[in-house]
C-alpha atoms as a PDB file:
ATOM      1  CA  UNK A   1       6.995  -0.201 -15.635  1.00  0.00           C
ATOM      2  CA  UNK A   2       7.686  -3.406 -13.886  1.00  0.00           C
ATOM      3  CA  UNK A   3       4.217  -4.762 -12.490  1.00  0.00           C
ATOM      4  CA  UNK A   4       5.039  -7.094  -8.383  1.00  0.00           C
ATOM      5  CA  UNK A   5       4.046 -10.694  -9.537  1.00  0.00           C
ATOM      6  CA  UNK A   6       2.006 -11.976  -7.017  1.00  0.00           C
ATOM      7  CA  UNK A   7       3.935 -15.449  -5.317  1.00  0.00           C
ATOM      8  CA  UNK A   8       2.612 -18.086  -3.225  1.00  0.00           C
ATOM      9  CA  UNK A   9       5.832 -19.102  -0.434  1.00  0.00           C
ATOM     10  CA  UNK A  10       7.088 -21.771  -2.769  1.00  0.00           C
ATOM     11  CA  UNK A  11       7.698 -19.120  -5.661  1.00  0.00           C
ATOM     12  CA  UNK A  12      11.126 -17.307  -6.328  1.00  0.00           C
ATOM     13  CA  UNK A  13      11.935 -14.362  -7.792  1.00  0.00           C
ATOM     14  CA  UNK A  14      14.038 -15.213 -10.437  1.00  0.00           C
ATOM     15  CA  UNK A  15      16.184 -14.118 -13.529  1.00  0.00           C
ATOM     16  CA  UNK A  16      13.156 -15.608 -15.468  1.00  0.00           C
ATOM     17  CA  UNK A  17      10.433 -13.140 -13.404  1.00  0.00           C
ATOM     18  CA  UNK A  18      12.363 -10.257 -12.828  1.00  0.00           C
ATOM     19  CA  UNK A  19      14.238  -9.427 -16.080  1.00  0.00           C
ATOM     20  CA  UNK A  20      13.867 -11.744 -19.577  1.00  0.00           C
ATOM     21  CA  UNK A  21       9.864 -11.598 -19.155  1.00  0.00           C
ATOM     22  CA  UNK A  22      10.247  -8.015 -19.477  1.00  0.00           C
ATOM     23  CA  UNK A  23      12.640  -8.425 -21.962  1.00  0.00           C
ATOM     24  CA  UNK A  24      10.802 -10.477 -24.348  1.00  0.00           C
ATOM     25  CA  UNK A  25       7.779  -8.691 -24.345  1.00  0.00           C
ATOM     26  CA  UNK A  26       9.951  -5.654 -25.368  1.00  0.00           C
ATOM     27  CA  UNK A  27      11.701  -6.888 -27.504  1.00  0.00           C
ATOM     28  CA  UNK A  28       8.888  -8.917 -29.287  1.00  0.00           C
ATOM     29  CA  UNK A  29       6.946  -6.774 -29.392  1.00  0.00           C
ATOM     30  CA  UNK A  30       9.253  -4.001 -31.413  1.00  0.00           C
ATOM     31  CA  UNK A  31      10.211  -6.507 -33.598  1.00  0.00           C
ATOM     32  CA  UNK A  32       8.905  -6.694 -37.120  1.00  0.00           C
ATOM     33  CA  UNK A  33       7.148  -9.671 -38.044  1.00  0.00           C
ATOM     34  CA  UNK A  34       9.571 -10.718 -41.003  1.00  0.00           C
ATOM     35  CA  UNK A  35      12.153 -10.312 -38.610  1.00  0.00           C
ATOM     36  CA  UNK A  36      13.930 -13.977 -38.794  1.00  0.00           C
ATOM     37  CA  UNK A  37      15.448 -16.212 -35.582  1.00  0.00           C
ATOM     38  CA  UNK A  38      18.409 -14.454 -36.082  1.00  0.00           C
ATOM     39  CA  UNK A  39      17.840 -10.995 -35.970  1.00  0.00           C
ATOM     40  CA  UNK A  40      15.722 -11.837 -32.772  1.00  0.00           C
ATOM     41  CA  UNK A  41      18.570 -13.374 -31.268  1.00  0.00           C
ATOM     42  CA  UNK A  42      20.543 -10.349 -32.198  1.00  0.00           C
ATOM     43  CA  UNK A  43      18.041  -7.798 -30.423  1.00  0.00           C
ATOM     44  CA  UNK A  44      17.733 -10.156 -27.593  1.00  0.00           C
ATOM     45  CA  UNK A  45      21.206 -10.051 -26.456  1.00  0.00           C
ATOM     46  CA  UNK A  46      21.606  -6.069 -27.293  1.00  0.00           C
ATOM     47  CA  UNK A  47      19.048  -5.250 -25.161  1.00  0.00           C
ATOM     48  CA  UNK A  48      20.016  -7.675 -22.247  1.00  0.00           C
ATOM     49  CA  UNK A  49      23.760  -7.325 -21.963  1.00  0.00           C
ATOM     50  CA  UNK A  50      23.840  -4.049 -24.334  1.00  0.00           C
ATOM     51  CA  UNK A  51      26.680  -4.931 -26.801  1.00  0.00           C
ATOM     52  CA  UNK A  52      27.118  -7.861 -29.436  1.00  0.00           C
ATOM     53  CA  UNK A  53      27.130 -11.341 -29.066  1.00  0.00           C
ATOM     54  CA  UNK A  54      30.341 -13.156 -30.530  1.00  0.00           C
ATOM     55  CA  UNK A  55      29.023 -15.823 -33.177  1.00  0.00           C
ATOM     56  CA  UNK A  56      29.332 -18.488 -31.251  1.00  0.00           C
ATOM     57  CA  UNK A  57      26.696 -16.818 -28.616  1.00  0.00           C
ATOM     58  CA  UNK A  58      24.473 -15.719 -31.734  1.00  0.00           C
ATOM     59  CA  UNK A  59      24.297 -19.607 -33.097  1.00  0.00           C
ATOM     60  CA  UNK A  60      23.355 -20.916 -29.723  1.00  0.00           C
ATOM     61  CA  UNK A  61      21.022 -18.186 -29.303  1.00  0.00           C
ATOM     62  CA  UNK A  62      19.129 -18.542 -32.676  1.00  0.00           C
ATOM     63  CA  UNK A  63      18.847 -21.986 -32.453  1.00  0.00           C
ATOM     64  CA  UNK A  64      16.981 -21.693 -29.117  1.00  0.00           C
ATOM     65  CA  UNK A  65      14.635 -19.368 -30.653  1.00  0.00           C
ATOM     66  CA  UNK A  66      13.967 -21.577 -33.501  1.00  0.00           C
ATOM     67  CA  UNK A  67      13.588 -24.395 -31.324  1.00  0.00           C
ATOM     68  CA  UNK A  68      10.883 -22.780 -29.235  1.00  0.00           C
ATOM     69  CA  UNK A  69      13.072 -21.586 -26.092  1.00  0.00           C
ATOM     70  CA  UNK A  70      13.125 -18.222 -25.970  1.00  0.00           C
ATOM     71  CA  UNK A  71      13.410 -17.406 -22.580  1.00  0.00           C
ATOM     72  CA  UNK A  72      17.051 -20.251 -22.699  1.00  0.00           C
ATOM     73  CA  UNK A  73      18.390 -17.551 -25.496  1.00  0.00           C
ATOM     74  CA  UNK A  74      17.814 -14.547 -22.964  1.00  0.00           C
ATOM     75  CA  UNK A  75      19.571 -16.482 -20.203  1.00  0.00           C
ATOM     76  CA  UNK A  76      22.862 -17.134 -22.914  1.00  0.00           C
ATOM     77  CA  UNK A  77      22.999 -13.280 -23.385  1.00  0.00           C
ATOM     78  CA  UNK A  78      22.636 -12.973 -19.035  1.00  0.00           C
ATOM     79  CA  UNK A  79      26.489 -15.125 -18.976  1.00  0.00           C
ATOM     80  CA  UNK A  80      27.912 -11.849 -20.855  1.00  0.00           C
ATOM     81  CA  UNK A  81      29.345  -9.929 -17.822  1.00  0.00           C
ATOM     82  CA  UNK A  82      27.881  -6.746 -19.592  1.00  0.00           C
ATOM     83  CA  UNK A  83      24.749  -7.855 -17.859  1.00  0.00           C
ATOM     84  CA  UNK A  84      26.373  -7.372 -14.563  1.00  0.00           C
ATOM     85  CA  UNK A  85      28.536  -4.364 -14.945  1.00  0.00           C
ATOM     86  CA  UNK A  86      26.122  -2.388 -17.015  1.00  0.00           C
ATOM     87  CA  UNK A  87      22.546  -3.312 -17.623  1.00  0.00           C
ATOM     88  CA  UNK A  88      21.536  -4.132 -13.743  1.00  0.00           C
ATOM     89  CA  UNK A  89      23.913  -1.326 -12.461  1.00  0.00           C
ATOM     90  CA  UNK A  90      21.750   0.886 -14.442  1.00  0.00           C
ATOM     91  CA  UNK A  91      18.622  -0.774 -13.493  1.00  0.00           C
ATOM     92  CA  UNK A  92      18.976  -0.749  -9.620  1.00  0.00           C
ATOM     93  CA  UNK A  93      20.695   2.717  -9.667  1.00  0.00           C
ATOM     94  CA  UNK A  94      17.550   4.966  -9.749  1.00  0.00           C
ATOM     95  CA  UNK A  95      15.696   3.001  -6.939  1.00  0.00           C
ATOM     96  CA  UNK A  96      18.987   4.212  -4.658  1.00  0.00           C
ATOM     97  CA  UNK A  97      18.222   8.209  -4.457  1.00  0.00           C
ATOM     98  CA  UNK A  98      15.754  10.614  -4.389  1.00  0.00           C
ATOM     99  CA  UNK A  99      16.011  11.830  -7.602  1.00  0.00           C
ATOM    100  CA  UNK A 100      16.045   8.512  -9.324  1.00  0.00           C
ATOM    101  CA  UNK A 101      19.137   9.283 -11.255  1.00  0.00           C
ATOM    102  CA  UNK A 102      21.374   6.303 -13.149  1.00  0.00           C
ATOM    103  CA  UNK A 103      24.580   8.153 -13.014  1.00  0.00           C
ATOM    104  CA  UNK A 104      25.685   7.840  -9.618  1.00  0.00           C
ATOM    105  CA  UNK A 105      28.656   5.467  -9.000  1.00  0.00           C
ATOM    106  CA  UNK A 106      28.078   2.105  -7.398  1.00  0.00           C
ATOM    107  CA  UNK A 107      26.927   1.426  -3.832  1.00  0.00           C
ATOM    108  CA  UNK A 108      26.224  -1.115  -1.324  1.00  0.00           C
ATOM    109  CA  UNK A 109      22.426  -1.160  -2.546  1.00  0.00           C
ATOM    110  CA  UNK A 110      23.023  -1.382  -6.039  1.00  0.00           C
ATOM    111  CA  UNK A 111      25.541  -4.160  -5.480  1.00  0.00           C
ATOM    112  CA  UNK A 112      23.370  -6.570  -3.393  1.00  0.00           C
ATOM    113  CA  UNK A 113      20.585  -6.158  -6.272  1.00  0.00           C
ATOM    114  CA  UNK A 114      23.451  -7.920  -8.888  1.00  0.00           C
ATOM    115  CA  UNK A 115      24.346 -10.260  -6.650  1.00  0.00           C
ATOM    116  CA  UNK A 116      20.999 -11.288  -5.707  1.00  0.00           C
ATOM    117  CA  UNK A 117      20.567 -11.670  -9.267  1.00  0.00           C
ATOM    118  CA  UNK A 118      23.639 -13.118 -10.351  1.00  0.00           C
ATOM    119  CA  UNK A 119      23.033 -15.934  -7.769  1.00  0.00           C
ATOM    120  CA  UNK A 120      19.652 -16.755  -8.406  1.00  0.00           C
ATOM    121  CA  UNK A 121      18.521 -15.931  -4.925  1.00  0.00           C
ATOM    122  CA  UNK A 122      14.901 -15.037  -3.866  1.00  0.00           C
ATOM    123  CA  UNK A 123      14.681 -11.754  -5.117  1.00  0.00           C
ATOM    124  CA  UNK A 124      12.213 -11.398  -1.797  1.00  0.00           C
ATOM    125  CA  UNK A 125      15.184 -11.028   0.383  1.00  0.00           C
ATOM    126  CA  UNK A 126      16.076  -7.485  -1.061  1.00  0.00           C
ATOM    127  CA  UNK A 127      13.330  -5.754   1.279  1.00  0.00           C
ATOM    128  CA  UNK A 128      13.671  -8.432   4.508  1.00  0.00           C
ATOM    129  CA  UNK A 129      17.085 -10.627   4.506  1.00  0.00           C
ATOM    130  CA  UNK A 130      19.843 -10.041   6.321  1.00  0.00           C
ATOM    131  CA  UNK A 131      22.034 -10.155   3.503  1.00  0.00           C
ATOM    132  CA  UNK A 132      24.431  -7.685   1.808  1.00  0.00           C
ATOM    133  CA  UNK A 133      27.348  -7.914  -1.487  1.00  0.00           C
ATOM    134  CA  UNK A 134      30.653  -6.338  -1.213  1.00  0.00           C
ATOM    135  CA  UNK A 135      33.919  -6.105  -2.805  1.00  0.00           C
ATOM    136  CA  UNK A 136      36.670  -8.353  -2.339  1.00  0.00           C
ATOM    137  CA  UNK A 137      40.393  -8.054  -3.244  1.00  0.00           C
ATOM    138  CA  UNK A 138      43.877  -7.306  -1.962  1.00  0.00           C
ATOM    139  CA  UNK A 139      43.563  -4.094  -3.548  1.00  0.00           C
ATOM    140  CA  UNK A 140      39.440  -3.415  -2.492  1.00  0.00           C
ATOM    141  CA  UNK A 141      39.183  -1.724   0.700  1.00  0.00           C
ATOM    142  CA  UNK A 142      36.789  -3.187   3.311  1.00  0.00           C
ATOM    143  CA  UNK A 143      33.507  -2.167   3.781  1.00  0.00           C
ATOM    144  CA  UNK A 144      32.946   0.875   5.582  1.00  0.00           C
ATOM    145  CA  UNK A 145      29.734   2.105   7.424  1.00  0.00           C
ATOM    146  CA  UNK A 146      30.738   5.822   7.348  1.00  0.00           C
ATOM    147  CA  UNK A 147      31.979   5.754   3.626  1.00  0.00           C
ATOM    148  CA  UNK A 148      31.642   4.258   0.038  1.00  0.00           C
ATOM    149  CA  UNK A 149      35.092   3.625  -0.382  1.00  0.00           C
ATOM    150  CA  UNK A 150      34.645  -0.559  -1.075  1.00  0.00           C
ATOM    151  CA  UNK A 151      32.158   0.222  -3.900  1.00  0.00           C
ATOM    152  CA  UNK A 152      34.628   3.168  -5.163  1.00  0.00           C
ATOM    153  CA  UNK A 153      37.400   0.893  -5.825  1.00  0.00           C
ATOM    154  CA  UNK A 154      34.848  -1.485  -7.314  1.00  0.00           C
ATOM    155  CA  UNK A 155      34.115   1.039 -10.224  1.00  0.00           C
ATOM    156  CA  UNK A 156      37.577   2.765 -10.592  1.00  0.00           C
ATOM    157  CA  UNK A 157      39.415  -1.042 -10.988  1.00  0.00           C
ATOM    158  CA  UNK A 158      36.286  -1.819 -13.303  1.00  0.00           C
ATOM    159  CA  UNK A 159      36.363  -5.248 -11.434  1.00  0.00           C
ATOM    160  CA  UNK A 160      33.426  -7.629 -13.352  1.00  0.00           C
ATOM    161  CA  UNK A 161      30.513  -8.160 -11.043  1.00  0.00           C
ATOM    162  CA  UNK A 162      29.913 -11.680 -12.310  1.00  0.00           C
ATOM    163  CA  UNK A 163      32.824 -12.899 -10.710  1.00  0.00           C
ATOM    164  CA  UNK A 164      31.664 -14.563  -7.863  1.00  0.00           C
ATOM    165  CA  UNK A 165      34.879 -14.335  -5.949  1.00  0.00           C
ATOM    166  CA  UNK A 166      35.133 -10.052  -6.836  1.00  0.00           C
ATOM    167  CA  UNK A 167      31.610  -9.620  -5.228  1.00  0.00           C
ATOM    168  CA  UNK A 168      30.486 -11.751  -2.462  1.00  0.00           C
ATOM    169  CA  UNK A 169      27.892 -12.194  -0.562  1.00  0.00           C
ATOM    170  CA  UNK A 170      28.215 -11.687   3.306  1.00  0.00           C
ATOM    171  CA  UNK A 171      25.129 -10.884   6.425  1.00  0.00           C
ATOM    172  CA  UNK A 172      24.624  -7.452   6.597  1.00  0.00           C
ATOM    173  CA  UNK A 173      24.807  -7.645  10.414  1.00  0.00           C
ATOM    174  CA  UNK A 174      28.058  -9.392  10.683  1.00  0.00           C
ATOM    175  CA  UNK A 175      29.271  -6.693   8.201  1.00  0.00           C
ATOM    176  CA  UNK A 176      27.766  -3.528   9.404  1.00  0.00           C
ATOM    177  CA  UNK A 177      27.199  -4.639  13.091  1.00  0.00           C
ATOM    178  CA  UNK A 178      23.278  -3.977  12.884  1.00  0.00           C
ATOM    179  CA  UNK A 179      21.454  -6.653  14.902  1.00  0.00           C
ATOM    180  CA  UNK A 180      20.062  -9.178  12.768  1.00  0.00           C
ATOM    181  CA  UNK A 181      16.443  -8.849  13.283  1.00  0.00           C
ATOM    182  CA  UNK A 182      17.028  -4.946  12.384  1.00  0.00           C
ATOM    183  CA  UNK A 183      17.950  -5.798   8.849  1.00  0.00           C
ATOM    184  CA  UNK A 184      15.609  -5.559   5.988  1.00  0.00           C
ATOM    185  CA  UNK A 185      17.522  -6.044   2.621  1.00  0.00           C
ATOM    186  CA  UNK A 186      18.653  -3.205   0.826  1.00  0.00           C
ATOM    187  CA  UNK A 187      16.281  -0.726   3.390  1.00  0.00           C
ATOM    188  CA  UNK A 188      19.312  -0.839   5.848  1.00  0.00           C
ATOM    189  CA  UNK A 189      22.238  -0.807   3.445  1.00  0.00           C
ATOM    190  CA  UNK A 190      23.869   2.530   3.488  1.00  0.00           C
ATOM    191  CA  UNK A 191      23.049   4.028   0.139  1.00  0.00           C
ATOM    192  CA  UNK A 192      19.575   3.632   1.191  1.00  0.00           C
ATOM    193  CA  UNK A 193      19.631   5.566   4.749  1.00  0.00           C
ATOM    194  CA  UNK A 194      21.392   8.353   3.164  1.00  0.00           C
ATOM    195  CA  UNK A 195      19.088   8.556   0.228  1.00  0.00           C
ATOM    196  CA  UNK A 196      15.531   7.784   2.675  1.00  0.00           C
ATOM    197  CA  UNK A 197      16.232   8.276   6.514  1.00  0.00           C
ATOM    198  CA  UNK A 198      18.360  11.675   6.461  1.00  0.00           C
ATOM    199  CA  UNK A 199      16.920  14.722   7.428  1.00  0.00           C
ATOM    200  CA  UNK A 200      13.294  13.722   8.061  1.00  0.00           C
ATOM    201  CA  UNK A 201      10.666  11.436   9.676  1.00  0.00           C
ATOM    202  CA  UNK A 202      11.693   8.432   7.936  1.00  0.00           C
ATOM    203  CA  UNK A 203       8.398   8.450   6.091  1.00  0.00           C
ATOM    204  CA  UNK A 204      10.589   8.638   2.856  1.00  0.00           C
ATOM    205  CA  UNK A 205      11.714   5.386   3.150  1.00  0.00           C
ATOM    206  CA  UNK A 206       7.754   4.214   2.597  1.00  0.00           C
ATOM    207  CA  UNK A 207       7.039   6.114   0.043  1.00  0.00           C
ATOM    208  CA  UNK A 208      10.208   5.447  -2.267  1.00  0.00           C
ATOM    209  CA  UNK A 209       9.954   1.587  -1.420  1.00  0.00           C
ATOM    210  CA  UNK A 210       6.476   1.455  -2.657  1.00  0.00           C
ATOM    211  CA  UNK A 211       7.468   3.757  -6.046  1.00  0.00           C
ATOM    212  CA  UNK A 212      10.346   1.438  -6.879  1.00  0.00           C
ATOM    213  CA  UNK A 213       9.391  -2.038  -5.997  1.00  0.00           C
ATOM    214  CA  UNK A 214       5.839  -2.224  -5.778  1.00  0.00           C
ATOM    215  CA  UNK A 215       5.354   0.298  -8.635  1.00  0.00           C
ATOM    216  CA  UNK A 216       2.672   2.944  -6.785  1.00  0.00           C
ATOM    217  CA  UNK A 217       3.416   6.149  -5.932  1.00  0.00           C
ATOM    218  CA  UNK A 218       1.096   7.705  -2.798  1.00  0.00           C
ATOM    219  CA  UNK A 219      -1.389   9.434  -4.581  1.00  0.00           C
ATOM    220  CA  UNK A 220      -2.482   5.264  -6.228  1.00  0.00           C
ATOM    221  CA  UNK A 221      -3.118   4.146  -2.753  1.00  0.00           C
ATOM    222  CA  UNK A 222      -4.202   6.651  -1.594  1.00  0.00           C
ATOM    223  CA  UNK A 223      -7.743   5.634   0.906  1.00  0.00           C
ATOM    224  CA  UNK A 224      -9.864   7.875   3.261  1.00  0.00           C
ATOM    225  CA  UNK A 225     -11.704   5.234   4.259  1.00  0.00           C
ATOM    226  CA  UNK A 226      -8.606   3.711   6.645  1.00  0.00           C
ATOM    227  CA  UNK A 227      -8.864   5.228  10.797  1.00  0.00           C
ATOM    228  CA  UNK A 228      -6.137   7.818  11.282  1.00  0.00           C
ATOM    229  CA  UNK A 229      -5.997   6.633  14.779  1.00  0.00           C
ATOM    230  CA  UNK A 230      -2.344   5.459  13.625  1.00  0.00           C
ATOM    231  CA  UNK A 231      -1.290   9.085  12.102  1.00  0.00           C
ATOM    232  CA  UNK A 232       1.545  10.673  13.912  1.00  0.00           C
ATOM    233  CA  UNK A 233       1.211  13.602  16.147  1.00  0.00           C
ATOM    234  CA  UNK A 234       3.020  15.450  13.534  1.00  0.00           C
ATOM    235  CA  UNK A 235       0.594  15.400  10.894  1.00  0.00           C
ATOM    236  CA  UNK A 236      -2.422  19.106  11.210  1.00  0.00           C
ATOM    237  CA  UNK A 237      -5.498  17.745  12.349  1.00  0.00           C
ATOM    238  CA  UNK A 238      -6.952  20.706  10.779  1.00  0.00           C
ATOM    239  CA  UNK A 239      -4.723  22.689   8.172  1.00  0.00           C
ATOM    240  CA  UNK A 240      -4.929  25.998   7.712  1.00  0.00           C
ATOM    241  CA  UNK A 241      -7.454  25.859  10.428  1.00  0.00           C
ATOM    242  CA  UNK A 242     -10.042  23.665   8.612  1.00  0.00           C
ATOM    243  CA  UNK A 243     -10.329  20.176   9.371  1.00  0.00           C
ATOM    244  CA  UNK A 244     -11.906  18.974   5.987  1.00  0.00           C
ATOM    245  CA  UNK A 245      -8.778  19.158   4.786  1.00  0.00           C
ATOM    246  CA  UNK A 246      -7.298  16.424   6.914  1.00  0.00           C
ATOM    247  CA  UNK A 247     -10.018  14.114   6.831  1.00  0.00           C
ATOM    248  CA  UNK A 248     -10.556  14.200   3.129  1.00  0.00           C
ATOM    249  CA  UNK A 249      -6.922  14.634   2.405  1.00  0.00           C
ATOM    250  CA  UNK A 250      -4.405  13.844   4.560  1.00  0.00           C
ATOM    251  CA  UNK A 251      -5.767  11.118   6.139  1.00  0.00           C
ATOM    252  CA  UNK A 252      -5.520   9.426   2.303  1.00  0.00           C
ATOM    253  CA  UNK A 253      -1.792   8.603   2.610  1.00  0.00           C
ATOM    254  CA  UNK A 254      -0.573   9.392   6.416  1.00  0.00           C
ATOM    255  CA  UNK A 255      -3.669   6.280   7.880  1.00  0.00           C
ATOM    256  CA  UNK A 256      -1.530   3.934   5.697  1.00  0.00           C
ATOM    257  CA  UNK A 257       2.055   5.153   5.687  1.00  0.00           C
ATOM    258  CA  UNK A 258       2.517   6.151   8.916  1.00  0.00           C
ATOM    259  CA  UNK A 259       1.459   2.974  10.537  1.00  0.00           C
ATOM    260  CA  UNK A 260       4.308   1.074   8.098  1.00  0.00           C
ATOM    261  CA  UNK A 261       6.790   3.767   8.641  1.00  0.00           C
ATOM    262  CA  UNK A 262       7.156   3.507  12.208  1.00  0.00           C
ATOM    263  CA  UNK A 263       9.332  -0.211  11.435  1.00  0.00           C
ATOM    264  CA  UNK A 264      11.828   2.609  10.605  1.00  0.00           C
ATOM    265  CA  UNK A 265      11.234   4.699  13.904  1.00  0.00           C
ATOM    266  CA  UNK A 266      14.618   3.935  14.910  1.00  0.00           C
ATOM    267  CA  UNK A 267      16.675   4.565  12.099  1.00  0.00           C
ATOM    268  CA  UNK A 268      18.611   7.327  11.474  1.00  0.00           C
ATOM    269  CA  UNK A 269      21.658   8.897   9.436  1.00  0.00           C
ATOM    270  CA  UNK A 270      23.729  10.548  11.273  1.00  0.00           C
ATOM    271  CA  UNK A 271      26.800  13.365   9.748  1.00  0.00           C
ATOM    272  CA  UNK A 272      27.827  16.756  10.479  1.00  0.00           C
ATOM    273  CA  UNK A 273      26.004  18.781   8.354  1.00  0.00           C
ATOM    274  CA  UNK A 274      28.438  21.644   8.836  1.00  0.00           C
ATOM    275  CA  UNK A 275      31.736  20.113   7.973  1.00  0.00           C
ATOM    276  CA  UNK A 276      29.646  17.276   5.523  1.00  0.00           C
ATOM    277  CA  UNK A 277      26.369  18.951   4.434  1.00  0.00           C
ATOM    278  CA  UNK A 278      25.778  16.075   1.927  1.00  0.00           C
ATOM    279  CA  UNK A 279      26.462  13.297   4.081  1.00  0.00           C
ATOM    280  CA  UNK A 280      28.923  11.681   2.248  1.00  0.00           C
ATOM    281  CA  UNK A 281      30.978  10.640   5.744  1.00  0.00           C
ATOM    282  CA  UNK A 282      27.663   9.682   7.767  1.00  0.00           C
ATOM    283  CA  UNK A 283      26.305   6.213   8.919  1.00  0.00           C
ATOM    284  CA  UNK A 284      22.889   4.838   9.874  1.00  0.00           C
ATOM    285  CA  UNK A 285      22.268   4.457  13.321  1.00  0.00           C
END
């Protein structure tokens, strides 16, 4: 599991924190001691762009190892557009839906997380900046707030997602028309209202923003201690007719979440759920 580094202001998130530390360490550490510079190198670009490195890559890559820069080796094997198209595609799809599954085609969230990458930008403005990647080409529809259509054509033209001029970054409120002070990151983009704020209280949005990017489901913070004077109206006061329950339960998660949730009380996605019970022509509003 990826553990939140803690950052004073003048930190960034980098391609340094967020992906080759955890890379080293894994691969490191499953490597066998007699393993030599070049076998290292080897495993180091595998794992990180997930095929081969030509032999020019591998020579440039072993003699950084050998010379005591491992972490300049990793960042050789992040210029293969692999990197792009298929290990971070599979690494931001699961934090996109519910059910935290990799095989779902590209969206609007995934694609801001590569280019955030890809550009080096702090990695904080996923969850507060007013920022959003999209597709660009004659033959790449324009984004769309009521489909995934731009993203689509992304995937079916397999168009590389290194290419700075095939996936650009834009402001999600001059794209999507939300206000700019009601953007936050990849928490407004529209894979992540229909994955979070359909059909519910928008409480979902908490939780699965603390399980994929600050690594803690509710039950690890969950706290009776906090006042519940913040709990919505919704929440028993006494299920199943016995207060206890509430104040030694309930009141763990709901005094901390539902004070945070409410920056989402005006969110919601809207669709027909007769004519498009999964949503897949719906917006956030």
């Amino acid at each position: 599991m990826v553990k939140v580094l803690r950052t004073s202001p003048e930190q960034r998130w980098s391609k340094h924190a967020l992906f080759l530390v955890l890379t080293l360490i894994t691969v490191f550490g499953s490597l066998s001691v007699r393993a030599d510079d070049r076998d290292r190198a080897k495993r180091i670009h595998d794992r990180v762009a997930g095929v081969p490195p030509s032999d020019a890559v591998l020579n440039a890559m072993e003699a950084a190892i050998t010379g005591g820069n491992p972490v300049t080796a990793a960042l050789m094997a992040t210029d293969n557009p692999n990197f792009y198209n298929v290990t971070l595609k599979n690494f931001a799809a699961p934090w996109t839906n519910r059910t935290q599954d990799v095989f779902i085609p590209l969206n609007d969230y995934t694609a801001t997380i590569i280019g955030v990458v890809r550009d080096d930008v702090d990695f904080r403005q996923i969850l507060s900046g007013d920022i959003i990647y999209v597709g660009a080409g004659s033959n790449i529809p324009t984004y769309s707030n009521s489909n995934n259509a731009n993203y689509d054509a992304l995937d079916a033209n397999a168009v590389d997602l290194s290419d700075t001029s095939k996936l650009v970054q834009r402001t999600q409120s001059s794209v999507t028309g939300l206000p700019p002070n009601a953007t936050a990151g990849v928490l407004t983009t529209r894979a992540a209202s229909k994955a979070f704020f359909i059909n519910g209280t928008n409480r979902a949005m908490f939780r699965f923003t603390m399980l994929n990017h600050m690594c803690h489901d509710m039950e690890t913070v969950h706290d009776t201690s906090r006042a519940p004077d913040r709990i919505r109206q919704d929440v028993s006061r006494s299920p199943g007719g016995d207060a206890r329950v509430f104040l030694n339960g309930c009141v763990g998660c709901h005094s901390g979440m539902d004070p945070m949730a409410q920056a989402f009380a005006y969110y919601n996605f809207q669709y027909d759920k007769v004519n498009d019970p999964n949503g897949d022509a719906g917006s956030l509003q």
